[in-house]
Structure formats: structure tokens, C-alpha cells
Protein backbone atom coordinates (compact mmCIF):
# COMPACT_ATOMS: atom_id res chain seq x y z
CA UNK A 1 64.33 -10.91 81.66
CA UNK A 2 65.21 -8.76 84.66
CA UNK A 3 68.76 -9.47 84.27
CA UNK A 4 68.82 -7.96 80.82
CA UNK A 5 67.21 -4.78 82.08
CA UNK A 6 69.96 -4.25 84.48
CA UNK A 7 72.75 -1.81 84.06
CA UNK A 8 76.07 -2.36 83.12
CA UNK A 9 77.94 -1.69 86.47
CA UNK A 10 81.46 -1.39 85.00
CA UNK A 11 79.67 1.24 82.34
CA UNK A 12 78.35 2.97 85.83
CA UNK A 13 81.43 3.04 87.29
CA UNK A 14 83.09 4.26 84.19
CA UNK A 15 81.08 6.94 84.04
CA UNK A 16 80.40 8.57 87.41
CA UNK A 17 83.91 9.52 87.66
CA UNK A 18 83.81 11.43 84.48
CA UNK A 19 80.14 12.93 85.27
CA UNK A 20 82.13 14.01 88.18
CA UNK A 21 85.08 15.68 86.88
CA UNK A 22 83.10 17.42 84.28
CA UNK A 23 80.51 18.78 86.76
CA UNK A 24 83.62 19.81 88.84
CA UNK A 25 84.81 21.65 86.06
CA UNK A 26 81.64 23.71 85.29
CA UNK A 27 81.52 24.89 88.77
CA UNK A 28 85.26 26.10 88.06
CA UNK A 29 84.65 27.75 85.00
CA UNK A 30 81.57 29.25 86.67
CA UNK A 31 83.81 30.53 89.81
CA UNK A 32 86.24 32.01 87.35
CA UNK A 33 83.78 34.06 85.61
CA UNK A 34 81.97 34.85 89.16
CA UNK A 35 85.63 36.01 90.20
CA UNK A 36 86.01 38.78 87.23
CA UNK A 37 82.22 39.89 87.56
CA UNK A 38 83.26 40.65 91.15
CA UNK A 39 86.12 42.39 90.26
CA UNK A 40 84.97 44.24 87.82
CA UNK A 41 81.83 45.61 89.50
CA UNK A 42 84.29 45.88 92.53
CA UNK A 43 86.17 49.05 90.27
CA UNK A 44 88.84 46.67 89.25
CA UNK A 45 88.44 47.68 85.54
CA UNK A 46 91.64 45.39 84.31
CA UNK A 47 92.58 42.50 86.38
CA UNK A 48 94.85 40.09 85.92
CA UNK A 49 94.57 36.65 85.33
CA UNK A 50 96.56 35.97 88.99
CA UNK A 51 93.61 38.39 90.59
CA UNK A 52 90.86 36.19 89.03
CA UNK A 53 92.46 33.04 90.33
CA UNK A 54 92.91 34.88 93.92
CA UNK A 55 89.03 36.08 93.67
CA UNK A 56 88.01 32.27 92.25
CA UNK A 57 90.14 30.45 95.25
CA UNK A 58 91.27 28.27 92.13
CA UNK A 59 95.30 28.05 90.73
CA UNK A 60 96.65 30.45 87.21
CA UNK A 61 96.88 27.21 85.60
CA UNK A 62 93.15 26.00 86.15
CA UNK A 63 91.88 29.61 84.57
CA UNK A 64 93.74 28.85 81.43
CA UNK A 65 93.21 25.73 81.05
CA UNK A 66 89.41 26.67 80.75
CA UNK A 67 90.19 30.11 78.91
CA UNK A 68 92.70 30.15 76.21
CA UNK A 69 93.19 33.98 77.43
CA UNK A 70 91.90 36.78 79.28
CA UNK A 71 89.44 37.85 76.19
CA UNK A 72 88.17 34.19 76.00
CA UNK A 73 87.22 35.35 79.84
CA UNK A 74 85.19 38.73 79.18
CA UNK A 75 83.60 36.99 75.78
CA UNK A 76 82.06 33.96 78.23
CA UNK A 77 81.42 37.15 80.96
CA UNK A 78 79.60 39.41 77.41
CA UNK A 79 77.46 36.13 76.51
CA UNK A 80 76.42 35.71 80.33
CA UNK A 81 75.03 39.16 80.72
CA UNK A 82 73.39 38.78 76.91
CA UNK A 83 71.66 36.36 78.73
CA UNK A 84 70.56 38.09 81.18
CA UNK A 85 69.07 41.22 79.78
CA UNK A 86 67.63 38.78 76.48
CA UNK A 87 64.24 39.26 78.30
CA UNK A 88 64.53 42.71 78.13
CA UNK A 89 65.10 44.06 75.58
CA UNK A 90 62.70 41.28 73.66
CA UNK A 91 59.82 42.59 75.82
CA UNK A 92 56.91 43.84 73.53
CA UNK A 93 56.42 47.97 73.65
CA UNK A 94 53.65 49.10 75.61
CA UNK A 95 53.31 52.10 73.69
CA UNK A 96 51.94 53.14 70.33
CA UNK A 97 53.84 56.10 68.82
CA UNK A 98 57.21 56.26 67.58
CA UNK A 99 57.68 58.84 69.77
CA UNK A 100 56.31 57.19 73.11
CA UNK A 101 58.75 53.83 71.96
CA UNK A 102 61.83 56.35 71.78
CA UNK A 103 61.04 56.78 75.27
CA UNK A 104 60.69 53.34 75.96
CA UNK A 105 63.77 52.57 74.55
CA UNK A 106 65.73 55.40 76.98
CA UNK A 107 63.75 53.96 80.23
CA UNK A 108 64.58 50.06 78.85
CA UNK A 109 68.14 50.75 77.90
CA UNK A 110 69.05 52.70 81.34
CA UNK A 111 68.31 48.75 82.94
CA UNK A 112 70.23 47.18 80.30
CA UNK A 113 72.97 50.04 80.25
CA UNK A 114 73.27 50.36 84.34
CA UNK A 115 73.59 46.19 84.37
CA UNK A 116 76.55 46.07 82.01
CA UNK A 117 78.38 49.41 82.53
CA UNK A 118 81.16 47.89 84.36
CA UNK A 119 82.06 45.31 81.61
CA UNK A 120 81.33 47.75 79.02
CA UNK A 121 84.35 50.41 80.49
CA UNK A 122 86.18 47.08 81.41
CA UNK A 123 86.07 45.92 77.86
CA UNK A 124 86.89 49.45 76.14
CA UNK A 125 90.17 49.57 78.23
CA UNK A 126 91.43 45.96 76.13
CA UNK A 127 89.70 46.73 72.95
CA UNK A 128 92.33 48.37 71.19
CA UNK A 129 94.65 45.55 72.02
CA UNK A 130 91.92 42.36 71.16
CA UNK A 131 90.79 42.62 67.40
CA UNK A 132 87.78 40.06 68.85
CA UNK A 133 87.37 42.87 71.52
CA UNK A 134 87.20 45.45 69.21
CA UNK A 135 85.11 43.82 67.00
CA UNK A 136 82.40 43.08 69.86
CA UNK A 137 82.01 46.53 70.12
CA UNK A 138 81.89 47.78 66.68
CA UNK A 139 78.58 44.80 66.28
CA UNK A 140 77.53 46.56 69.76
CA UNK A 141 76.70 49.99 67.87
CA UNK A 142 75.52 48.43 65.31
CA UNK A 143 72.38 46.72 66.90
CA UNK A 144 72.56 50.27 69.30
CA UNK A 145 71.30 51.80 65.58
CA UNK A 146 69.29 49.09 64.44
CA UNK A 147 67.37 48.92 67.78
CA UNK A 148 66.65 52.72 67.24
CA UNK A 149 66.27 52.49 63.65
CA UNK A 150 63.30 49.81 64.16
CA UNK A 151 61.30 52.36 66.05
CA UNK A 152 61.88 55.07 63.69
CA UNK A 153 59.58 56.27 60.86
CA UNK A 154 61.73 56.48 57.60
CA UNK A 155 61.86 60.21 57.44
CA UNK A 156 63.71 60.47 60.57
CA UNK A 157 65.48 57.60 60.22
CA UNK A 158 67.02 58.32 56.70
CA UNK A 159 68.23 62.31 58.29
CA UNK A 160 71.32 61.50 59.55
CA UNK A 161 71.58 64.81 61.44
CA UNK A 162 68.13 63.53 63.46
CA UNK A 163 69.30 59.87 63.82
CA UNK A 164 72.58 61.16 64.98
CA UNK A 165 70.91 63.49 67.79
CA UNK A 166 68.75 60.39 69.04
CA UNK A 167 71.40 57.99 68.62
CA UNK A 168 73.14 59.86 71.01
CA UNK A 169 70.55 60.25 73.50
CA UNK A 170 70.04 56.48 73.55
CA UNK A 171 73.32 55.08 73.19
CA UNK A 172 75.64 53.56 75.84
CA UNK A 173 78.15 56.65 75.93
CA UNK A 174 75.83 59.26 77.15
CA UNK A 175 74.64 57.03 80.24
CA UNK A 176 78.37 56.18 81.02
CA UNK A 177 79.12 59.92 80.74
CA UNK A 178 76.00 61.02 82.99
CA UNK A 179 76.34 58.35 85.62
CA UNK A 180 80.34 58.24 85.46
CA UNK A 181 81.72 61.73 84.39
CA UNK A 182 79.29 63.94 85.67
CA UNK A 183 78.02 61.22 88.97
CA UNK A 184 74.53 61.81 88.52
CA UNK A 185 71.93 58.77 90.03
CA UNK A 186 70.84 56.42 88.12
CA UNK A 187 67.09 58.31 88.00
CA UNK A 188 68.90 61.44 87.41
CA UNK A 189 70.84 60.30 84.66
CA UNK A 190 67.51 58.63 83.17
CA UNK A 191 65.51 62.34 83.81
CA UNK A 192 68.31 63.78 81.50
CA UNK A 193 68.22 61.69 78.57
CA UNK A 194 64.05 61.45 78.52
CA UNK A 195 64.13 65.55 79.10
CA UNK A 196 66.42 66.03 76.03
CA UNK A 197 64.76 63.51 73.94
CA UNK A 198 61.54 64.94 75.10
CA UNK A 199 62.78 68.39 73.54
CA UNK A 200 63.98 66.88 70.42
CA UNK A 201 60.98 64.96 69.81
CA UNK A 202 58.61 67.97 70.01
CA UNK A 203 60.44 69.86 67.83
CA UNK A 204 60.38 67.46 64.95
CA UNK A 205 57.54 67.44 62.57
CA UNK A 206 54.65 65.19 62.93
CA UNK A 207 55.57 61.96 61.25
CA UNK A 208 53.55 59.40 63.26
């Protein structure tokens, strides 16, 4: 009876190479996609395949062979950091008004929009060459919207000169322009965009 319960050695052998090779080759895919979040963050805004192997300490030939090209890189790089900031932006409000959540939404989004800034510019530099690129960002602005549209009441929401302003206030451009363009601090930058909404807000007519 024992004998039946042991393992098949040659299956054991036969498979602790493989377990080994393919374990071997997440940690290299990993280290590649480590390399070009240094990089980037680093102010390299396009490197080249050669500079991610250099950064990775692996050869040209074992980044392809795990990316078909350089956007297959920054897609796996996008899904990491959706990953990350998930928990964010799923976190339940803590206010109650529709104004308080636009608020919210500035003080979340400065986290989320301070964490990917780098691959954000990084990514607008190839988008116009990668249709999958390009199209990344165009589904970007469209949850940027929805996400504001969701905390919205439908008056404000459906006046596209008021959506518009607070679109802008909350949206990924004006925190790249404050913290980039015009190198105000992260707080400062976040101060701005509250103050402005904060004006906006009060002017518009009750519609809590």
C-alpha cells in the first residue's frame, strides 16, 4: 500500500527542471519590468530596449523573447500599477455630499495621479506611434469622466460647460501641468485644484 502512495521519481525529476526554468523566467520578466519602472521614474521618459536590458543585468534577446515589443513592456508596466492603486480608488467615500466626494476624488486622485505620472508622460511620448498605446489612453479619459460622472447629480452632470470645468480640475493633465510645468509640491499642487474646485462648487446652485 505504501508503495502505491509514493511518487513517481522520474515524473519528479521531469518536473523540477521545468518548475525551475519557469520560476527563472518570472523573476526575468519581473527584472525587466523593474528595469523600465527605474528608468522611467529615473527621468528616462523613452528608453530603449538595450537600456532596459543594461538596467535588468539580462541580454536584448531575453527582453524580447518575454515582450513581443517595447509596448508589450509599458502594457505589463500599466497593468502592474492598476494593481497597485485598485485599492484606491475602490475605497468607499467617507463623505456624504456630491460636493464633499468631488473633493474626495481631487485628494484620492493626487495619490493615484503622483504614483503613475512618470508612465503616464512616458506613455504619451509613444502613443501617437502605438494604436494599443493610443487606445489605452483614450479608455483612460473615459473612466477619468465616468469616475466623475458617478459622483455627480444629473443636472451638473448633463451641463457640459460644468462637467467640462470639473473634469478639468480632476483630470490627469492639470496635476501633470501643476507639478511638472509650473513645479509646484505635491501639497501645493493638491491646494490648487481643491481651492478652484472649492470656488466652482460654491458658485453652483444647490443640487444636493
Amino acid at each position: 500500500m505504501a508503495e502505491q502512495n509514493k511518487p513517481d521519481l522520474k515524473v519528479v525529476q521531469a518536473a523540477e527542471p521545468d518548475d525551475g526554468r519557469k520560476a527563472r523566467s518570472q523573476r526575468s520578466r519581473a527584472q525587466i519590468v523593474d528595469a523600465l519602472f527605474a528608468l522611467v521614474e529615473s527621468g528616462d521618459m523613452d528608453p530603449s530596449a538595450a537600456r532596459v536590458a543594461e538596467e535588468a543585468g539580462v541580454g536584448l534577446r531575453t527582453v524580447f523573447r518575454h515582450f513581443e515589443d517595447m509596448d508589450g513592456l509599458y502594457r505589463e508596466m500599466a497593468e502592474r500599477l492598476e494593481a497597485e492603486i485598485l485599492p484606491v480608488v475602490m475605497t468607499p467615500w467617507a463623505t456624504e455630499t456630491w460636493r464633499e466626494r468631488v473633493i474626495e476624488l481631487i485628494e484620492r486622485r493626487a495619490k493615484i495621479y503622483e504614483r503613475i505620472m512618470p508612465l503616464k508622460v512616458a506613455s504619451s511620448l509613444r502613443r501617437f506611434a502605438s494604436p494599443q498605446l493610443g487606445s489605452a489612453y483614450r479608455r483612460f479619459l473615459v473612466m477619468e469622466r465616468a469616475g466623475l460622472k458617478g459622483i455627480l447629480p444629473s443636472s451638473v452632470a448633463e451641463d457640459e460647460i460644468l462637467l467640462g470645468s470639473l473634469e478639468l480640475l480632476t483630470g490627469f493633465h492639470a496635476w501633470r501641468r501643476l507639478r511638472q510645468d509650473q513645479g509646484l509640491s505635491a501639497p501645493q499642487a493638491k491646494a490648487v485644484l481643491i481651492h478652484s474646485a472649492s470656488k466652482l462648487l460654491n458658485a453652483i446652485e444647490d443640487q444636493d
